[in-house]
C-alpha atoms as a PDB file:
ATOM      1  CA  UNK A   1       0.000   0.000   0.000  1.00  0.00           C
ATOM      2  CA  UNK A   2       2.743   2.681   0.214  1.00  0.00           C
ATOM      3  CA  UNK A   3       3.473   4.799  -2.491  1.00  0.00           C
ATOM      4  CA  UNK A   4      -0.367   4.749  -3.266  1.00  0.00           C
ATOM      5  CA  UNK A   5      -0.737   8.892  -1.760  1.00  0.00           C
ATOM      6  CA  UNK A   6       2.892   9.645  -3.159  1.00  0.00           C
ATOM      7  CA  UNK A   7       2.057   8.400  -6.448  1.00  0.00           C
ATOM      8  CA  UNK A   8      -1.574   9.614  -6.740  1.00  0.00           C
ATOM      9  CA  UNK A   9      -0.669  12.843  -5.122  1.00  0.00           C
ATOM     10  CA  UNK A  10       2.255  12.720  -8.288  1.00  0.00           C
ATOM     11  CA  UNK A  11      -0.262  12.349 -10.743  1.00  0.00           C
ATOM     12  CA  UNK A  12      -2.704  15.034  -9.605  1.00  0.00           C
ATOM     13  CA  UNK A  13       0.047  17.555  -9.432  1.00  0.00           C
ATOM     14  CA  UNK A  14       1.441  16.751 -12.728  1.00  0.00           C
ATOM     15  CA  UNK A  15      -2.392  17.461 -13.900  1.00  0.00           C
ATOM     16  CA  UNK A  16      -2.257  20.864 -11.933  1.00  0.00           C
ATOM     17  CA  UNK A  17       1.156  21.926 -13.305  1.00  0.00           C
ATOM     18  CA  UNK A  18       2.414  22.256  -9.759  1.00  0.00           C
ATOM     19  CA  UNK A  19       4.989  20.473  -7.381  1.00  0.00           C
ATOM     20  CA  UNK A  20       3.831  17.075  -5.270  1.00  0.00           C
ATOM     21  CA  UNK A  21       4.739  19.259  -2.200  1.00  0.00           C
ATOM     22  CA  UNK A  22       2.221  22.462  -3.297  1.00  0.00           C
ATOM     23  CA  UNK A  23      -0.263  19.560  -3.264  1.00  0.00           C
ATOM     24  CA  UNK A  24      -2.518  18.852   0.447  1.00  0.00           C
ATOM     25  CA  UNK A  25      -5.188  16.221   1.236  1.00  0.00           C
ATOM     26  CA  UNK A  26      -7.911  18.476   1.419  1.00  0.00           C
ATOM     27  CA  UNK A  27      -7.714  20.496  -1.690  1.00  0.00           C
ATOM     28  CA  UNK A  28     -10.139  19.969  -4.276  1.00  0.00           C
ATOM     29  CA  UNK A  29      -9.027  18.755  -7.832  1.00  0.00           C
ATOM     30  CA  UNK A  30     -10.768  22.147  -8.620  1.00  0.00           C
ATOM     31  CA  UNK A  31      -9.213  24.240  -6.063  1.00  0.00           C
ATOM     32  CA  UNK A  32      -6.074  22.737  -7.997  1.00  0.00           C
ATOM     33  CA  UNK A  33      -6.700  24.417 -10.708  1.00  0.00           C
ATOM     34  CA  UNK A  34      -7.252  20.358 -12.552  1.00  0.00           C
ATOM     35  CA  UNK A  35     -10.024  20.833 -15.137  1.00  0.00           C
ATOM     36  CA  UNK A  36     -12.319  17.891 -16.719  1.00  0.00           C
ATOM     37  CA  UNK A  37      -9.602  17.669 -19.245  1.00  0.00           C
ATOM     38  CA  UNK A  38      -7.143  17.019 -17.027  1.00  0.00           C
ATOM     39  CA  UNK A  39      -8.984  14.669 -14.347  1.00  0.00           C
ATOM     40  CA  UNK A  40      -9.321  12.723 -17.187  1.00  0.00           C
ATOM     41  CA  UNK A  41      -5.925  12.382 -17.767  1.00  0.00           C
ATOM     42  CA  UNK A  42      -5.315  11.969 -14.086  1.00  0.00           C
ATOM     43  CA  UNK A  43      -7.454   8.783 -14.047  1.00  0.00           C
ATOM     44  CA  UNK A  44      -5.911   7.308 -17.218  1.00  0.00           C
ATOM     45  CA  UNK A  45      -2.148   7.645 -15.458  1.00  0.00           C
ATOM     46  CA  UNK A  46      -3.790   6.220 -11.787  1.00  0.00           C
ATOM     47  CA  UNK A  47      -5.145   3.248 -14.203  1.00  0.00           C
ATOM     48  CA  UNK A  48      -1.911   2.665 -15.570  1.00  0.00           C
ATOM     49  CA  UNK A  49       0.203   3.269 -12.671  1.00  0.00           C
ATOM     50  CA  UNK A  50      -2.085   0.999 -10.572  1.00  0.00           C
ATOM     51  CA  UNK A  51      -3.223  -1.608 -13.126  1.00  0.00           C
ATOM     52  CA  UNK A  52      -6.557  -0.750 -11.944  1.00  0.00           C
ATOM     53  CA  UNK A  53     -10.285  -0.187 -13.078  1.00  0.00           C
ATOM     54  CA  UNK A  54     -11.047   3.621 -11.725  1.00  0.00           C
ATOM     55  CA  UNK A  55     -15.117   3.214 -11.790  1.00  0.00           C
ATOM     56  CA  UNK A  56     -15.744   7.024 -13.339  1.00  0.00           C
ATOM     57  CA  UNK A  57     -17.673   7.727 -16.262  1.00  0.00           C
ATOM     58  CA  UNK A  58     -16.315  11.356 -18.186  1.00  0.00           C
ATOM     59  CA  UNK A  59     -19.847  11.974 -19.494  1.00  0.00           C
ATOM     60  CA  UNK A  60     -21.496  12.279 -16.529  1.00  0.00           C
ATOM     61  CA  UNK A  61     -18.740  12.618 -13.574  1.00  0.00           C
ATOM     62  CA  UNK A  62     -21.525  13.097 -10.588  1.00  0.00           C
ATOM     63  CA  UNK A  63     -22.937   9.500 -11.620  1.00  0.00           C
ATOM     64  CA  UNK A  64     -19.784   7.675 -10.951  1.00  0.00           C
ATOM     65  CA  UNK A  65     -18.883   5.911  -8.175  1.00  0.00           C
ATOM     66  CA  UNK A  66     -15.383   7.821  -7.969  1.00  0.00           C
ATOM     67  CA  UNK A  67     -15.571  10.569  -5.537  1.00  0.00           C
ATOM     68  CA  UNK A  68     -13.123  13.025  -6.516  1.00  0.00           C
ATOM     69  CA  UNK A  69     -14.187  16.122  -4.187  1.00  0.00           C
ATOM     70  CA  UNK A  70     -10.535  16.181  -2.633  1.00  0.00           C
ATOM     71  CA  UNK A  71      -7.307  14.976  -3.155  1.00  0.00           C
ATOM     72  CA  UNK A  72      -8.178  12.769  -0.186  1.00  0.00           C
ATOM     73  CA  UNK A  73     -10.670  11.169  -1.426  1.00  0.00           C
ATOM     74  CA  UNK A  74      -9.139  10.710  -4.512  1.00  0.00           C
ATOM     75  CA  UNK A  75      -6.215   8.494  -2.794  1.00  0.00           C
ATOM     76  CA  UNK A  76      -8.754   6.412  -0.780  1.00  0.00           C
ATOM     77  CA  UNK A  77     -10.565   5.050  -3.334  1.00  0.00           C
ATOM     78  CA  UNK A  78      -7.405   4.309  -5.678  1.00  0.00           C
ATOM     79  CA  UNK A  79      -6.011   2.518  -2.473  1.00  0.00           C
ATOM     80  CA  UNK A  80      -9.243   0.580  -1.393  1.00  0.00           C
ATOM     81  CA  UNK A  81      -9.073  -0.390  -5.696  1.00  0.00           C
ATOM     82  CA  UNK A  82      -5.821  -1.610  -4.957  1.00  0.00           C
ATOM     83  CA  UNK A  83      -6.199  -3.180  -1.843  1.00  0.00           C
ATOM     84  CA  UNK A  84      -9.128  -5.018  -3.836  1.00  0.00           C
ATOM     85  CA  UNK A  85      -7.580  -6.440  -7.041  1.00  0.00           C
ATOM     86  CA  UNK A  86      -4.654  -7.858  -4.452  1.00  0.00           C
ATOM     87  CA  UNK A  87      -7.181  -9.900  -2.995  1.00  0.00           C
END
């Protein structure tokens, strides 16, 4: 399980144009400055960093069952997705 935050924390960042370390748990991805474009992208790198299935659907973001209202948030599902496909 470690390196889940680092990583995911990584990716958001690297969406945001800013450094891991400008980065806190309780930001939003909008407070961030990420925009639809780039959450997008953010889920395509946690997928392939991870070698996981991130359950969001980009046409209609409040209907999936990836809750992406903080950075937070963001890191506990991709580490309970984890934890999951290591079962």
């Amino acid at each position: 399980m470690s390196g889940v935050k680092e990583r995911v924390i990584e990716i958001i960042a690297e969406q945001a144009v800013l450094e891991p370390s400008d980065v806190s748990l309780d930001q939003s991805l909008e407070e961030l400055g990420v925009d639809s474009m780039g959450l997008v992208e953010a889920i395509f790198s946690i997928e392939e960093s991870f070698d996981i299935q991130v359950p969001f659907n980009a046409n209609e973001p409040e209907k999936s069952d990836f809750d992406i209202s903080s950075v937070a948030t963001v890191v506990a599902t991709v580490e309970k997705l984890v934890a999951e496909q290591a079962d």
